[in-house]
Protein backbone atom coordinates (compact mmCIF):
# COMPACT_ATOMS: atom_id res chain seq x y z
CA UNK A 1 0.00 0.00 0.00
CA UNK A 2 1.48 3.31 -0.80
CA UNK A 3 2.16 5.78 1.90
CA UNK A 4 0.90 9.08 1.72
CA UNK A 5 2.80 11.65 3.47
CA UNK A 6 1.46 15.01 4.68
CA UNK A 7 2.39 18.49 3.28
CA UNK A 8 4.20 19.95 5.80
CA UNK A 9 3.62 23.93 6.48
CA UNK A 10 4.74 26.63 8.98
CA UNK A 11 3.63 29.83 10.37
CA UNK A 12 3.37 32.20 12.92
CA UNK A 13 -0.12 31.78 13.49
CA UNK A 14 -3.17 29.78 12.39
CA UNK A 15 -6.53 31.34 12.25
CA UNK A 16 -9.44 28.52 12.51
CA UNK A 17 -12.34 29.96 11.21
CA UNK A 18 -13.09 31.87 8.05
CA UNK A 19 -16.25 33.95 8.46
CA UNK A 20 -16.16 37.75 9.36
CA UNK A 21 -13.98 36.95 12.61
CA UNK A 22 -11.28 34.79 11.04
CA UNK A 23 -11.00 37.29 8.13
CA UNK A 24 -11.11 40.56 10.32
CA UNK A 25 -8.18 38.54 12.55
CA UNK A 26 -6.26 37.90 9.41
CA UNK A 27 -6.89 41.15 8.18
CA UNK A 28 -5.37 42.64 11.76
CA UNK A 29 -2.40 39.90 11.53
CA UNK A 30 -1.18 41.07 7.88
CA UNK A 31 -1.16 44.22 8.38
CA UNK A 32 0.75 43.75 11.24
CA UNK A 33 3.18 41.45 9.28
CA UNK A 34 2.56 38.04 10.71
CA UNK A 35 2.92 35.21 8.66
CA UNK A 36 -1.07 34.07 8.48
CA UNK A 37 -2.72 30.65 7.21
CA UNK A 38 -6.84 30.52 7.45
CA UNK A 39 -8.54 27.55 7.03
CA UNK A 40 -12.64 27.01 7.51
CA UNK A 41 -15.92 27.25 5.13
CA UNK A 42 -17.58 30.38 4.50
CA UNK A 43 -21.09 30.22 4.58
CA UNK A 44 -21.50 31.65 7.11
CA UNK A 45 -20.44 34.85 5.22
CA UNK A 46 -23.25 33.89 2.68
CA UNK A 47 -25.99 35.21 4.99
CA UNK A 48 -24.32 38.31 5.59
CA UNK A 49 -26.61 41.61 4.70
CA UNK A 50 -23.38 43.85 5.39
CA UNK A 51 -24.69 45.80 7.79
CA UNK A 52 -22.06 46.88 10.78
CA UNK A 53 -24.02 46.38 13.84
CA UNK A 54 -22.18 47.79 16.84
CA UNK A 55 -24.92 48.10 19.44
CA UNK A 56 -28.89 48.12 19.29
CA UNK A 57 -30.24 46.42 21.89
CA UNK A 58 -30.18 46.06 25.65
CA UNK A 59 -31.40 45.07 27.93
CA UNK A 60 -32.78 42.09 25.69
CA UNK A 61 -35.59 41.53 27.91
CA UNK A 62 -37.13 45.40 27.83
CA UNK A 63 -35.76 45.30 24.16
CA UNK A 64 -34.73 48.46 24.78
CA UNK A 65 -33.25 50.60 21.51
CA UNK A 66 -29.81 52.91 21.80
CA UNK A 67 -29.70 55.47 18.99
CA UNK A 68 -25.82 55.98 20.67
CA UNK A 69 -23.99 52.77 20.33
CA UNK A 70 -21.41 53.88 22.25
CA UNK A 71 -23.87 54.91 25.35
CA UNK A 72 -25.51 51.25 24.84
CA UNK A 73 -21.57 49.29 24.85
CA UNK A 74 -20.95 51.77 28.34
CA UNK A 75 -24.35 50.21 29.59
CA UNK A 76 -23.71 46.93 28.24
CA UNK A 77 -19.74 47.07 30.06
CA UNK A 78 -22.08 48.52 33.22
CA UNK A 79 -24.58 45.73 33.32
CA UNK A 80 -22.98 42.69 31.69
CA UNK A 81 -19.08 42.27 33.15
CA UNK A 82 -18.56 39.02 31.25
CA UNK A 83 -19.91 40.06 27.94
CA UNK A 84 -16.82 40.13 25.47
CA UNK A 85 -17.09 43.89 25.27
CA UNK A 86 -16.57 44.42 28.78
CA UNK A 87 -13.25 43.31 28.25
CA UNK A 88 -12.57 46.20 25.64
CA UNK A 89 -11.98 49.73 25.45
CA UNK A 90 -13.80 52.05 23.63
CA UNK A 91 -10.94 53.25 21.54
CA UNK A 92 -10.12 49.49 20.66
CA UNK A 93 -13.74 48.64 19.39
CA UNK A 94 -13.81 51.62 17.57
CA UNK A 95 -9.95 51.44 15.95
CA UNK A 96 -10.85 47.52 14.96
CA UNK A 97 -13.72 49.17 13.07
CA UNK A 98 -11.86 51.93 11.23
CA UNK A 99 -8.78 49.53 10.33
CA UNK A 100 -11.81 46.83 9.06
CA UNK A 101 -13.69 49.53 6.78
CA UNK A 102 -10.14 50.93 5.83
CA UNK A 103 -9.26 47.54 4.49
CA UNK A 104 -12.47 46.56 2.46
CA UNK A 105 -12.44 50.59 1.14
CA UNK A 106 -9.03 49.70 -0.50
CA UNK A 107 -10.74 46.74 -2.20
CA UNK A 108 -13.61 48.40 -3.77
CA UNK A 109 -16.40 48.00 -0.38
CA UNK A 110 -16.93 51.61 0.95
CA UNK A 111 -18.89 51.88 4.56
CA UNK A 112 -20.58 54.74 5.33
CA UNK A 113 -21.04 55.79 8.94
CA UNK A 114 -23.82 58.42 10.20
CA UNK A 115 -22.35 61.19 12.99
CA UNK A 116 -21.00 57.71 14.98
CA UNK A 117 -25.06 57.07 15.38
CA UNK A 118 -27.45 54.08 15.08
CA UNK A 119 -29.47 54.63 12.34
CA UNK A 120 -32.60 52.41 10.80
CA UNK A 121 -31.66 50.33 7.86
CA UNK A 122 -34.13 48.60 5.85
CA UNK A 123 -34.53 44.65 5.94
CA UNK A 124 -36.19 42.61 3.51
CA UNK A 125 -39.30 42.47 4.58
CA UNK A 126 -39.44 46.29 5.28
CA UNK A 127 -38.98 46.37 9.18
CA UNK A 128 -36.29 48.62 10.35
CA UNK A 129 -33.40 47.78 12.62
CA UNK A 130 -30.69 49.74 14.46
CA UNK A 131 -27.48 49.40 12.30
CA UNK A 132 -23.95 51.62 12.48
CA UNK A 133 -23.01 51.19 9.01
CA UNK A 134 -23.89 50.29 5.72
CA UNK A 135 -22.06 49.76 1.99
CA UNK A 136 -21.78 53.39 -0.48
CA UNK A 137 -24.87 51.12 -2.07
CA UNK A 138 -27.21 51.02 0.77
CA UNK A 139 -26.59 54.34 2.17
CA UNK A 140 -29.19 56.45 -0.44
CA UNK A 141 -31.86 54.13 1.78
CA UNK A 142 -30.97 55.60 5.04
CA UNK A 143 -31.07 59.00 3.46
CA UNK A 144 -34.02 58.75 1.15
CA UNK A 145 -36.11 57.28 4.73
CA UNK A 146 -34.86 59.99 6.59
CA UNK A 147 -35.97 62.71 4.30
CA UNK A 148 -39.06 60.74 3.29
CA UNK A 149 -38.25 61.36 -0.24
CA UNK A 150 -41.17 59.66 -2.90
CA UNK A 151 -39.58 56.06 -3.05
CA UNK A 152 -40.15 53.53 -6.14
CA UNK A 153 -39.20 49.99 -4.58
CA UNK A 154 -38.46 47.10 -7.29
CA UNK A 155 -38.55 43.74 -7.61
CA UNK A 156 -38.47 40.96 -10.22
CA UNK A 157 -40.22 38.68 -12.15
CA UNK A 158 -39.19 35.34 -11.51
CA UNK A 159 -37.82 36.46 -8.03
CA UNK A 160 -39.49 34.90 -5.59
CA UNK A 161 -37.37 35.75 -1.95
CA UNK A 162 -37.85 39.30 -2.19
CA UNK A 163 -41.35 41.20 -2.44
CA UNK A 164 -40.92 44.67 -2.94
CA UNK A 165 -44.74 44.99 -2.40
CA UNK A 166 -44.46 43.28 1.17
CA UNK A 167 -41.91 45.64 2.02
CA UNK A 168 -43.85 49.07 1.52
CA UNK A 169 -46.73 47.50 2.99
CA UNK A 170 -44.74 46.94 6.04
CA UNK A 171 -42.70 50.07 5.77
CA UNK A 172 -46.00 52.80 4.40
CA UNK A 173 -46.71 53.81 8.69
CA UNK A 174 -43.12 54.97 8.66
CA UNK A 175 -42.77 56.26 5.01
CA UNK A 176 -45.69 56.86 3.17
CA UNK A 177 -44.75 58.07 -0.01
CA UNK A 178 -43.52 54.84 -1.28
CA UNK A 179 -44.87 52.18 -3.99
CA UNK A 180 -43.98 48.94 -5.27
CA UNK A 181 -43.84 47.46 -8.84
CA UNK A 182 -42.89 44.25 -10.40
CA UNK A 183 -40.69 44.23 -13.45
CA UNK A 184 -39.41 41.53 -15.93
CA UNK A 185 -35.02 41.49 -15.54
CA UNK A 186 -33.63 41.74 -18.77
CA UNK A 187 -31.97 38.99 -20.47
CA UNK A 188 -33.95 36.65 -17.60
CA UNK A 189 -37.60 37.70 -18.56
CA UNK A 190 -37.92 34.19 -20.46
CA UNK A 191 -37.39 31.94 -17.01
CA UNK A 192 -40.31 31.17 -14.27
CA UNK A 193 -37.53 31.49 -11.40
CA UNK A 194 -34.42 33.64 -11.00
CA UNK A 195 -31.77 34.42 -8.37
CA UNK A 196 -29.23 37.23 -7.27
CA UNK A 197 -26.66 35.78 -8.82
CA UNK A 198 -27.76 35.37 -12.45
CA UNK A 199 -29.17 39.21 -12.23
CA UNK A 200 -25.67 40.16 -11.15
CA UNK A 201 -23.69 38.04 -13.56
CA UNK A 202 -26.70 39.70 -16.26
CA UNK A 203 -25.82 43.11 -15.56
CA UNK A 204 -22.05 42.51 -16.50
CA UNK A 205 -23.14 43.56 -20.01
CA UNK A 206 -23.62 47.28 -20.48
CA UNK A 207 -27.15 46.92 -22.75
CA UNK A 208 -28.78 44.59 -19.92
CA UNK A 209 -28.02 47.96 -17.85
CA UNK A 210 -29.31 50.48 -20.20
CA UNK A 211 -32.39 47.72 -20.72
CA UNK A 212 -33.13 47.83 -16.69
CA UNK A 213 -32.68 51.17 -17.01
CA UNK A 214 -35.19 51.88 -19.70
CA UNK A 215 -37.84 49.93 -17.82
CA UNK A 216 -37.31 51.38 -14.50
CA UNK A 217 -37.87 55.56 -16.63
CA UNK A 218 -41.07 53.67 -17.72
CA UNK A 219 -42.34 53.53 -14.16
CA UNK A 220 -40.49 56.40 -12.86
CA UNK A 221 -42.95 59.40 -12.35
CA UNK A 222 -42.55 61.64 -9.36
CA UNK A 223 -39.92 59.25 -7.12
CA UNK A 224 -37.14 60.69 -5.73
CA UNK A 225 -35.00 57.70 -5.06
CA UNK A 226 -35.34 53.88 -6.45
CA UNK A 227 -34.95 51.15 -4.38
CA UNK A 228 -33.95 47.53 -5.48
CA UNK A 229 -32.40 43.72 -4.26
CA UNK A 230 -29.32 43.82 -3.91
CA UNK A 231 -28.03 42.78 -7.24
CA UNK A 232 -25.67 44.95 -8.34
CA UNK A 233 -22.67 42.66 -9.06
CA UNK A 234 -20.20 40.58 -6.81
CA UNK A 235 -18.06 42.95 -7.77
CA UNK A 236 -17.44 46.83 -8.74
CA UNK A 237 -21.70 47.57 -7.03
CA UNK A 238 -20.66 51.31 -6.29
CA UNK A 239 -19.51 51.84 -10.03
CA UNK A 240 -22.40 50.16 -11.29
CA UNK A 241 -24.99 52.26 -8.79
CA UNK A 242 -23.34 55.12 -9.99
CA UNK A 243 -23.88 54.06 -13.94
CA UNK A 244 -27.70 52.78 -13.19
CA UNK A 245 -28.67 56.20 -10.79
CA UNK A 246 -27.23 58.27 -14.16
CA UNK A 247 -28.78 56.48 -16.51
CA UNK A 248 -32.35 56.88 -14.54
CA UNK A 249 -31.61 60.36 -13.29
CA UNK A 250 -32.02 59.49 -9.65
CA UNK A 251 -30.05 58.01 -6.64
CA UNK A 252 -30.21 54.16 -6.72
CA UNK A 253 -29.84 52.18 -3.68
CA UNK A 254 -29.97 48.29 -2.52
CA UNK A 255 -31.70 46.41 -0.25
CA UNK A 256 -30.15 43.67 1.68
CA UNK A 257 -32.13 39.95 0.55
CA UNK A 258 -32.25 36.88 2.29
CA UNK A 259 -29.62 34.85 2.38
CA UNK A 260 -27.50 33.69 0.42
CA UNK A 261 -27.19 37.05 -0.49
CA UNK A 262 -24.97 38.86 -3.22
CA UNK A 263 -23.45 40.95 -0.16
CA UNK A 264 -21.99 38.45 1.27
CA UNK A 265 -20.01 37.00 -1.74
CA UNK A 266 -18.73 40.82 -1.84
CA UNK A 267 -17.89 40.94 1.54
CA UNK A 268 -16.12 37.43 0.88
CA UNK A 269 -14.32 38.12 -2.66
CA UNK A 270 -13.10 41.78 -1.53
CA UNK A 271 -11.39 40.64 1.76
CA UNK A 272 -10.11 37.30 -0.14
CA UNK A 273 -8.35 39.30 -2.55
CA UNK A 274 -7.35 41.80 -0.09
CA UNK A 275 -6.01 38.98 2.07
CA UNK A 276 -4.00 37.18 -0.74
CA UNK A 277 -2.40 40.35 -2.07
CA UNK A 278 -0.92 40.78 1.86
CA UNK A 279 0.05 37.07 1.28
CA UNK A 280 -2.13 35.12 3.40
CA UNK A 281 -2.90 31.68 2.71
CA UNK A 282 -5.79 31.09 2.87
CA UNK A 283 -7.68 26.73 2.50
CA UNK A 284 -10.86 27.54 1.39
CA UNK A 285 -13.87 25.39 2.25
CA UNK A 286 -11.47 23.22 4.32
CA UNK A 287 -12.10 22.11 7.63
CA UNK A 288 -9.66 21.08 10.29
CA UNK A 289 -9.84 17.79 11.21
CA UNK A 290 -7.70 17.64 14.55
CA UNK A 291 -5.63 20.00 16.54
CA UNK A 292 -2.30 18.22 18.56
CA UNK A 293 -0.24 20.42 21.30
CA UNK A 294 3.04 19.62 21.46
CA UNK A 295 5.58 19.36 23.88
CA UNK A 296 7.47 22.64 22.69
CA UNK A 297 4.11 24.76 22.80
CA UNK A 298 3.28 24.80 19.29
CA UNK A 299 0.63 22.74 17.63
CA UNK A 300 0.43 20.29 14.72
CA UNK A 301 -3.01 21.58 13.07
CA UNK A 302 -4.50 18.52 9.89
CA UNK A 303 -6.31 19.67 7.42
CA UNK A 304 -9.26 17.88 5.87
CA UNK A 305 -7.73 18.24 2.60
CA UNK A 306 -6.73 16.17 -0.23
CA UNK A 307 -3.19 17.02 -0.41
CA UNK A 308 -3.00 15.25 3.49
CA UNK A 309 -1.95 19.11 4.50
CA UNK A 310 -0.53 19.26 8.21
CA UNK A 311 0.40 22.87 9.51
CA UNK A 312 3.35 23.31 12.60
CA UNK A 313 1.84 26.93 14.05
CA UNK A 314 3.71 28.82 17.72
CA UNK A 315 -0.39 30.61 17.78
CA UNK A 316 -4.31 29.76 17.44
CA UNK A 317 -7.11 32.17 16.59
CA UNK A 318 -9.94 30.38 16.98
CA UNK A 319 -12.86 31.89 15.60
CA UNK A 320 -14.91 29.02 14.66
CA UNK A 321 -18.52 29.88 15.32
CA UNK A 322 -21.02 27.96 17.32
CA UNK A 323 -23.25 25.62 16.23
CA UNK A 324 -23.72 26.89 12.87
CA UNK A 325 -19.92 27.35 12.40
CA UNK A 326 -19.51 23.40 13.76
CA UNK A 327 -17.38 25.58 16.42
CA UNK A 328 -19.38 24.30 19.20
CA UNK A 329 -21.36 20.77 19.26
CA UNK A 330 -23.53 19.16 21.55
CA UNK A 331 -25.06 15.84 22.93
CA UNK A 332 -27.88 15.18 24.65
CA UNK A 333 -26.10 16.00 28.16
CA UNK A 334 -23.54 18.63 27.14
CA UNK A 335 -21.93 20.97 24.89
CA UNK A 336 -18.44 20.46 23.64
CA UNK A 337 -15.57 22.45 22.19
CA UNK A 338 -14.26 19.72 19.51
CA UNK A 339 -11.07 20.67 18.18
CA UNK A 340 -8.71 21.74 21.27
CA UNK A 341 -11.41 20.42 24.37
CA UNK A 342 -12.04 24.25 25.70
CA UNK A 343 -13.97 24.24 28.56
CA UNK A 344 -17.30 25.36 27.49
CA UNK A 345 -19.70 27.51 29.57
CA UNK A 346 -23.27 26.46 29.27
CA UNK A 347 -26.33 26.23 31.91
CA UNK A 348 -25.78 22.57 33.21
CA UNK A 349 -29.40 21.56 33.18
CA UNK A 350 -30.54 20.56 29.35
CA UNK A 351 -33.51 21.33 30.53
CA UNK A 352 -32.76 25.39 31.40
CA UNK A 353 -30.93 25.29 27.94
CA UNK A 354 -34.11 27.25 26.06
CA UNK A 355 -36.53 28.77 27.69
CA UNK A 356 -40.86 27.52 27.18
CA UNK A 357 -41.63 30.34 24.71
CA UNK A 358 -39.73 30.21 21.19
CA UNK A 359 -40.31 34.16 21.08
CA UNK A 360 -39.13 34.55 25.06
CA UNK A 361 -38.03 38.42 25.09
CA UNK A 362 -35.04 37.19 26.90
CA UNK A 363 -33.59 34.75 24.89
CA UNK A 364 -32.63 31.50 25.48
CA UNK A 365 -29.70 30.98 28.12
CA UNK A 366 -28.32 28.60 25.28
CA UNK A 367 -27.67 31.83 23.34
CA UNK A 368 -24.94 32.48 26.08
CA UNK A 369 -23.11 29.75 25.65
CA UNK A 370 -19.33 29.41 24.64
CA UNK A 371 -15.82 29.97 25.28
CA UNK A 372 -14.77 31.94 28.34
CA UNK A 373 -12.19 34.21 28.13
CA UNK A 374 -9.87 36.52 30.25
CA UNK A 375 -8.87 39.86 29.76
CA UNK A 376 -6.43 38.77 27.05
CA UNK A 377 -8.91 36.63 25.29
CA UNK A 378 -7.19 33.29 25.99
CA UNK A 379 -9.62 30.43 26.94
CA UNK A 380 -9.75 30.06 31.03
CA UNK A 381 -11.26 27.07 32.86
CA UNK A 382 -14.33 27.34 35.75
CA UNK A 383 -11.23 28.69 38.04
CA UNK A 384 -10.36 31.72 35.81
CA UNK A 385 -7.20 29.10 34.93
CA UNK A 386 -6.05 29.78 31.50
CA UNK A 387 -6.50 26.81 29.57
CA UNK A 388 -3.42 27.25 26.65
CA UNK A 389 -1.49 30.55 26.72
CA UNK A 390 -0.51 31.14 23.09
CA UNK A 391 -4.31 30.13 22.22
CA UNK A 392 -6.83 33.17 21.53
CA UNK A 393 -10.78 33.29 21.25
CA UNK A 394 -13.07 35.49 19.18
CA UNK A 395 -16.22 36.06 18.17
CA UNK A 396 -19.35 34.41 18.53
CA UNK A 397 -18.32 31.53 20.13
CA UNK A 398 -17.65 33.45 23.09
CA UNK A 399 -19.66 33.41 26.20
CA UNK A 400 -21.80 35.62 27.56
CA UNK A 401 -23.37 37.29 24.72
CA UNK A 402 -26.73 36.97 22.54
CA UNK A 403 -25.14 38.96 19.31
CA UNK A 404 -28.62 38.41 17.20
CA UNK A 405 -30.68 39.79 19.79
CA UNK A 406 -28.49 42.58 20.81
CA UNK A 407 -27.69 43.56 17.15
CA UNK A 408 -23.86 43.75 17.80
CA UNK A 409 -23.05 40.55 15.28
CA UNK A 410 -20.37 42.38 12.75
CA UNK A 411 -18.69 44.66 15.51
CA UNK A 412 -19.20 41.72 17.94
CA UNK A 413 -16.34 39.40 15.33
CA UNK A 414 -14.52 42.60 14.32
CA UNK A 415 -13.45 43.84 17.86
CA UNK A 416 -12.91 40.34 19.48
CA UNK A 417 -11.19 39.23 16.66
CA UNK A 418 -8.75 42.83 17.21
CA UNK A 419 -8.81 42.12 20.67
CA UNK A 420 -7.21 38.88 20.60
CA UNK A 421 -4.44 40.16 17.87
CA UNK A 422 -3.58 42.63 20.01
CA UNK A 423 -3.02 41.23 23.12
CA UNK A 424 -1.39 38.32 21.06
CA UNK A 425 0.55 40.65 19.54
């Protein structure tokens, strides 16, 4: 039988995990000139609307909504001393942001922020949530709402995720001058079904533009502002908002759409590129199989990949998610940290894991579950013992936080994930 022997790779340190924390930590590593390897899958990037949440909610039980993000972390740091933000400074939250936005700018994803301010961003259905910033291409929204401009909302024919009538019937108490209409998408008009991606990959041609274009002027009259799925290419949107919102003779602006979304194959593509060009290596849709300390500190890290690829690292990130990210698992009795055996907090009772109503304005305690962490975001036993000291923890498999409920997801990965380079830096 022949032998297969592993590929053998080094490097200062090895990020497990490659959704929005493992790529803002790899961002934060390269441009701090570590040698960086990332290995994980990436849908969890595929639900992504782009939306930078910093802070929107708390307390979760009085659902109570900060238009001052930075008032609601101080509350939240006040309240809540175990939540992962409590172990962060203003100034760090905030610089992991600016260095994050910096980094996607230079690859063709602009952010826009509003006076350092919550504001209410549209979702697909046509509710509003608390958001701190949005892509060049969503921003007209915020603006057009805000100013109650006359509003034209699109969808397509064929497109059957997205309603742009729901949406202004949802959104008309809050913004009445608004209306919906359903149009065919050119060069699609002849199929019964059709997705983000095919509009996208459609409006790579510059006469499927001026068609959409055309067709939109048709239905045009008095709005202000025109308001559509977010379609406008994987990559180069804000050049091709620009080119539609000429050709129409109003601002254009997108809408984020259930997932998988088109902006979070931007979000994905930009950093990847970004990433690569700083000389990261990155194993896409490759999962680790098995993580071995060794005697000198580092750890022996194999791939599940076909080229048998085993990795010698002197650091961890680990940024793997929770259940959805495979980063935590559980049995019927308990909840396990698979790849290095991190103690995990959860309440011990299965029974106390979720709470009797699905919709319970507190949560489920099961949403609190994860790693625990010290001030230095290394993992730390029951006793506040730290578990491995040149292994770091971020995002949301940390303890102590309900990121979905509180609307802090995005800045939730992006600080932890700065917070842990920088105290392993």
């Amino acid at each position: 039988m022949k032998t297969t022997h592993p590929q053998q790779i080094q490097c200062d340190v090895m990020i497990i995990g490659s959704g929005l924390t493992g790529m803002a930590a790899a961002i934060f590593l390269a441009n701090r000139g570590q040698k960086v390897m990332i290995s994980g899958e990436t849908g969890e990037l595929q639900f992504a609307s782009s939306y930078i949440d910093l802070m929107g909610v708390h307390p979760i039980a009085t659902q109570t909504v900060w238009d001052d993000p930075w008032a609601a972390i101080s509350a939240v740091q006040k309240d809540l001393p175990n939540h992962p933000f409590s172990r962060m400074k203003h100034d760090d939250i905030q610089n992991a942001l600016v260095e994050y936005m910096a980094f996607t700018q230079s690859q063709g994803l602009t952010y826009i922020q509003f006076d350092q301010k919550n504001v209410h961003a549209l979702t697909p259905v046509g509710t509003l949530k608390p958001t701190y910033a949005v892509l060049k291409t969503m921003s007209e929204g915020i603006q057009s709402f805000q100013q109650q401009k006359d509003c034209l909302f699109i969808d397509f024919k064929g497109y059957k995720e997205y309603s742009a009538k729901l949406l202004t019937e949802t959104l008309k108490p809050k913004w009445p001058n608004i209306r919906a209409i359903t149009i065919p998408f050119p060069g699609l008009s002849h199929l019964n079904e059709v997705y983000p991606l095919q509009m996208a990959q459609q409006l790579l041609y510059e006469t499927n533009i001026d068609a959409l274009a055309e067709v939109i002027l048709s239905h045009l009259e008095n709005a202000q502002a025109i308001g559509i799925p977010a379609i406008l290419g994987e990559q180069s949107s804000e050049t091709l908002m620009m080119t539609l919102s000429n050709k129409i003779g109003v601002p254009v602006f997108e809408i984020p759409t259930p997932p998988p979304a088109i902006t979070g194959l931007r979000i994905k593509q930009a950093i990847t590129k970004g990433l690569i060009k700083k000389g990261v290596r990155l194993f896409e849709q490759t999962l680790v199989n098995q993580v071995t300390p060794n005697q000198d500190g580092s750890f022996t890290i194999d791939l599940a990949h076909q080229n048998c690829t085993q990795i010698t690292c002197t650091k961890i990130i680990l940024a793997t998610g929770r259940f959805f990210g495979k980063g935590l698992k559980s049995t019927r009795k308990e909840i396990i940290e698979p790849l290095l055996n991190l103690p995990v907090y959860y309440p011990s009772e299965r029974n106390n894991w979720h709470a009797h109503a699905f919709f319970d304005s507190k949560g489920h305690a099961l949403n609190q579950a994860g790693i625990e962490i010290n001030n230095t975001f290394q993992p730390i036993n029951s006793k506040g013992e730290i578990v491995f000291n040149n292994v770091f923890v971020a995002g949301s498999i940390l303890a102590h936080q309900d990121w979905m409920r509180m609307k802090c997801g995005s800045s939730l990965a992006i600080a932890t994930a700065y917070g842990a380079v920088k105290a392993m830096i």
